[in-house]
Protein backbone atom coordinates (compact mmCIF):
# COMPACT_ATOMS: atom_id res chain seq x y z
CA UNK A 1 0.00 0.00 0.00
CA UNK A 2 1.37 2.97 -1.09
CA UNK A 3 1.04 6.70 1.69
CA UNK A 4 1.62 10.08 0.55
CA UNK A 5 4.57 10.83 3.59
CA UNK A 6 2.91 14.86 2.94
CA UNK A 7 -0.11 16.36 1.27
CA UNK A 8 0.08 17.06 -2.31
CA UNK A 9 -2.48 19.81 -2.54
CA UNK A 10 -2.96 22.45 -5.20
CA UNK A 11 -2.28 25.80 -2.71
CA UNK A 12 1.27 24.05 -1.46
CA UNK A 13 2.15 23.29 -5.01
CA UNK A 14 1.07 26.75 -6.14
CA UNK A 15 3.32 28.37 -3.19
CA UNK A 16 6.01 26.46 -3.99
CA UNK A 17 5.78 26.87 -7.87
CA UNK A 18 4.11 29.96 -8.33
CA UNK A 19 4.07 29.27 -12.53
CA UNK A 20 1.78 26.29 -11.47
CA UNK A 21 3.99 23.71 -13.84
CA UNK A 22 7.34 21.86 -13.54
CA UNK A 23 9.81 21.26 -16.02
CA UNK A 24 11.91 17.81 -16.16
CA UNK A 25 14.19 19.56 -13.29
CA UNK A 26 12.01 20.59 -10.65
CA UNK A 27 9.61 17.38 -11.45
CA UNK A 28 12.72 15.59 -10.11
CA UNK A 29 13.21 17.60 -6.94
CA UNK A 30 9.41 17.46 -6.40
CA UNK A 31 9.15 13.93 -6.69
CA UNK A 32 12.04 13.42 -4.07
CA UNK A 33 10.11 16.27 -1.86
CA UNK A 34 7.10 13.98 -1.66
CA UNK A 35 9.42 11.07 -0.05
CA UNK A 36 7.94 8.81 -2.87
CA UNK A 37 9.40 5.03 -2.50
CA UNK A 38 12.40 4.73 -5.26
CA UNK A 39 10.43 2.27 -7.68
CA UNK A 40 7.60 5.26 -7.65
CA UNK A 41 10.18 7.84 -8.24
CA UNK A 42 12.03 6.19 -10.95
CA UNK A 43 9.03 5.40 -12.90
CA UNK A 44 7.86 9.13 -13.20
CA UNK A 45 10.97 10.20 -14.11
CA UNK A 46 11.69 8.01 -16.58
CA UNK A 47 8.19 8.67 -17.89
CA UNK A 48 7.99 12.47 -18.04
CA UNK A 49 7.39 12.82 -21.48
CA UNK A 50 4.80 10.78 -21.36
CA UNK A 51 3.26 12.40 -18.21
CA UNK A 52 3.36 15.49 -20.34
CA UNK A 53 -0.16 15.11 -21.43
CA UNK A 54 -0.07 18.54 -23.11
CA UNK A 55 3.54 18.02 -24.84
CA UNK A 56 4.71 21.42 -23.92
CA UNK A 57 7.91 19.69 -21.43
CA UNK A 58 6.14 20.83 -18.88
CA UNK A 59 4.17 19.26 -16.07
CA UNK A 60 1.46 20.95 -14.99
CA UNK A 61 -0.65 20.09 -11.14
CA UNK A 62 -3.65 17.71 -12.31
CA UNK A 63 -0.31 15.96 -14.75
CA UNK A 64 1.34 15.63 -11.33
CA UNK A 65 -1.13 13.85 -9.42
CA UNK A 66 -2.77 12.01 -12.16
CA UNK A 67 0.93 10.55 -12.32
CA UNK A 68 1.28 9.88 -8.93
CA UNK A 69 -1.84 8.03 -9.04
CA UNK A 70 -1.32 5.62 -11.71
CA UNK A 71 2.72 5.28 -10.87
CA UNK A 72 1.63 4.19 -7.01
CA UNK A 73 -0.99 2.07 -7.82
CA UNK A 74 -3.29 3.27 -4.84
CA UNK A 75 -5.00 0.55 -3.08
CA UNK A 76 -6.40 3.15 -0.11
CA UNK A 77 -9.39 4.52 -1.74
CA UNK A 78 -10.20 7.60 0.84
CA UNK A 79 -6.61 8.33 -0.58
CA UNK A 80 -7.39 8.00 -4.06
CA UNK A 81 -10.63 10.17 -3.59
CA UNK A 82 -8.68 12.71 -1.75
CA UNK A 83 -6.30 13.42 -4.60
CA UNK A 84 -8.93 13.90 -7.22
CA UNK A 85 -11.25 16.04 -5.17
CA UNK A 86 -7.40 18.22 -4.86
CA UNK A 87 -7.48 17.84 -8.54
CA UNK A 88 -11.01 19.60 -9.03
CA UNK A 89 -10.82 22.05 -5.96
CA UNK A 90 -9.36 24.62 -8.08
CA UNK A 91 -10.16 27.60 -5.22
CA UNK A 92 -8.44 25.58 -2.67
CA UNK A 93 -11.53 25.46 -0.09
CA UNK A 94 -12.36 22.07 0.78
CA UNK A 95 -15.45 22.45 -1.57
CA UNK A 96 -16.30 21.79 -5.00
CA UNK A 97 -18.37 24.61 -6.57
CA UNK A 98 -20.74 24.23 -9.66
CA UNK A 99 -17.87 26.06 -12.16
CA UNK A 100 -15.10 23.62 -10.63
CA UNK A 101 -17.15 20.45 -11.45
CA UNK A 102 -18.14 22.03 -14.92
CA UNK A 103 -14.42 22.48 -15.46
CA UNK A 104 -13.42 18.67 -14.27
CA UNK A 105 -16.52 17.56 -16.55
CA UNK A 106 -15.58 18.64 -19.30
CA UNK A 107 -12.05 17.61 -19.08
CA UNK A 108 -13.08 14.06 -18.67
């Protein structure tokens, strides 16, 4: 069973990256903030391009935990749950508005 060690939520990232995206570089140092297990790690590093949904060598916060899901292999659903609703709570306030579920809609 795979644990974030920290929260990976959208106002952290946005503090810490304030251009909301990562290139190959910082995806690194990101991935070794979160204190992922090695196998994780490798595999999203070695798979950035592909994680790159938009092709634009960047990596952008919904790439980052869509990654993170599907490297890990959650088994904890509550966990799983939590990152998406992180995903779609673009305001950052514990609640998903009607405009923020339009948005993650349409995505889909």
């Amino acid at each position: 069973n795979f644990k974030l060690n920290i929260s990976v939520r959208r106002q952290d990232f946005l503090e810490k990256y304030p251009s909301g995206v990562l290139d190959n570089k910082t995806f690194i140092e990101y991935c070794q903030i979160l204190h992922l297990n090695t196998e994780i790690q490798s595999s999203l590093v070695q798979n950035f391009n592909m994680i790159d949904a938009i092709k634009d060598a960047l990596i952008d916060f919904n790439e980052l935990l869509i990654a993170i899901v599907l490297a890990s292999r959650l088994q904890d659903v509550d966990v799983r749950l939590g990152i998406v609703f992180d995903t779609w709570d673009l305001s950052c306030n514990g609640k998903i508005n009607q405009a923020e579920l339009i948005h993650a809609l349409t995505a889909i």
